[in-house]
Protein backbone atom coordinates (compact mmCIF):
# COMPACT_ATOMS: atom_id res chain seq x y z
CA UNK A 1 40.99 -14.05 -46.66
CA UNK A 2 43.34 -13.84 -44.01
CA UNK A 3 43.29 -10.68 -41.45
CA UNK A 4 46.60 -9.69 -43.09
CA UNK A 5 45.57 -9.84 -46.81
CA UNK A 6 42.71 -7.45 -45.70
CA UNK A 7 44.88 -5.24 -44.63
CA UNK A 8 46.95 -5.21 -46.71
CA UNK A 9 44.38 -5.35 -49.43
CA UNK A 10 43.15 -2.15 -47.64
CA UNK A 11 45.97 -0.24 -47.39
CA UNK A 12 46.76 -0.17 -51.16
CA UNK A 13 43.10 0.06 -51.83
CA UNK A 14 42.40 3.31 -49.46
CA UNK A 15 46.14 4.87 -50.83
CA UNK A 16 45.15 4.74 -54.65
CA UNK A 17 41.62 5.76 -53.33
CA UNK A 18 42.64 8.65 -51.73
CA UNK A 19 44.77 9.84 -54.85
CA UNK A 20 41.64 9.47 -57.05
CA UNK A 21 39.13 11.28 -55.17
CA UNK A 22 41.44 14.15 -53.47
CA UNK A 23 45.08 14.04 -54.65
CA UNK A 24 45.99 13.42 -50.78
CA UNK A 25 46.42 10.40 -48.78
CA UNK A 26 44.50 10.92 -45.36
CA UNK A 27 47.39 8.88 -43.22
CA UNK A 28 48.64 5.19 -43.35
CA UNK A 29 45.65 4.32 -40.55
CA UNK A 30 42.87 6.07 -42.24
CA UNK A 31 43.91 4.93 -45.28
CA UNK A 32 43.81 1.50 -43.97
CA UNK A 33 40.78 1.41 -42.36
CA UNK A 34 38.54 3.72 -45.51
CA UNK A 35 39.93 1.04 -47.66
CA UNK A 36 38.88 -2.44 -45.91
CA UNK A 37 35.53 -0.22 -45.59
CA UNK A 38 35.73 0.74 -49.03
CA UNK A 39 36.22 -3.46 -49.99
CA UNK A 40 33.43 -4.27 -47.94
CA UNK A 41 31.51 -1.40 -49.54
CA UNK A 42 32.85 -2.34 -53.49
CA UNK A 43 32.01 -5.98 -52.63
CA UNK A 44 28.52 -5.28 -51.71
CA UNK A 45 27.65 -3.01 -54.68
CA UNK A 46 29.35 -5.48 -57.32
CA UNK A 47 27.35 -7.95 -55.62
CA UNK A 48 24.06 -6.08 -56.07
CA UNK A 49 25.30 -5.45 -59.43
CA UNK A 50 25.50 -9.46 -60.34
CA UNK A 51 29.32 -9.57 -60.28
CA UNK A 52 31.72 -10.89 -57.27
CA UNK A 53 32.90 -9.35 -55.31
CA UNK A 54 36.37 -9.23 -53.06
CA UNK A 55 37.59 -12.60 -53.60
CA UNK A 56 41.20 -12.41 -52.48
CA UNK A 57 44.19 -10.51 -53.26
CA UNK A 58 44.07 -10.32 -56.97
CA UNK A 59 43.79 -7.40 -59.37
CA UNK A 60 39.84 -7.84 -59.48
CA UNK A 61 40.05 -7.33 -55.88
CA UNK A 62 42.00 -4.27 -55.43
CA UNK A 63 39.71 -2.57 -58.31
CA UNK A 64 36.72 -3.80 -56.21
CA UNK A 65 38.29 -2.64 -53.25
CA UNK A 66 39.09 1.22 -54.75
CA UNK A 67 35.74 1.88 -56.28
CA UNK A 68 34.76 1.04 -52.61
CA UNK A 69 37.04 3.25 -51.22
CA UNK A 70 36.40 6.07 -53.65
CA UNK A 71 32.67 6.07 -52.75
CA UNK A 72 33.28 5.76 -49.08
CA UNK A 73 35.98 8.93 -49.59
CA UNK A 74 33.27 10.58 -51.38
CA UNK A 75 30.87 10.46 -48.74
CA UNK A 76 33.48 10.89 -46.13
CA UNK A 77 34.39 14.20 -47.78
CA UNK A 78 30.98 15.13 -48.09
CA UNK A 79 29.95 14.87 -44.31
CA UNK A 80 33.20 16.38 -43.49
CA UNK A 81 33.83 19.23 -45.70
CA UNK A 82 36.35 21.42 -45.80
CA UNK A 83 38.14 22.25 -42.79
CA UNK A 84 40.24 25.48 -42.71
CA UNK A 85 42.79 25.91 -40.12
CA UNK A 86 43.76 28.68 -38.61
């Protein structure tokens, strides 16, 4: 895949992502980057799982790519926590 499809594969990836597991985006370049994290992530767990994984921009792919992202947002949240500002 092409730098561009990851990205762009990302992007929508780490949006719908961040919708699932907080109701909030974080920011187009967060976004971005927790989703081409979370495809590299949903890749390697379908893998160890016996399935493909990200094999292009297809519909398979972006639901490989948001599990990822979920999970990474998960764990992201987790170390992070709640912030309040004051």
């Amino acid at each position: 895949m092409s730098l561009l499809a990851w990205i762009v594969l990302g992007l929508i990836a780490g949006f719908i992502g961040s919708k699932i597991a907080n109701n909030t985006g974080q920011g187009l370049l967060v976004d971005i980057l927790l989703g081409v994290v979370g495809a590299v992530v949903g890749g390697f767990l379908f893998n160890q799982f016996g399935q493909p994984g990200v094999s292009g921009v297809n519909l398979y792919s972006l639901v490989v790519a948001v599990v990822g992202a979920v999970v990474v947002l998960s764990i992201y949240h987790a170390l992070m926590g709640r912030r309040r500002v004051l």
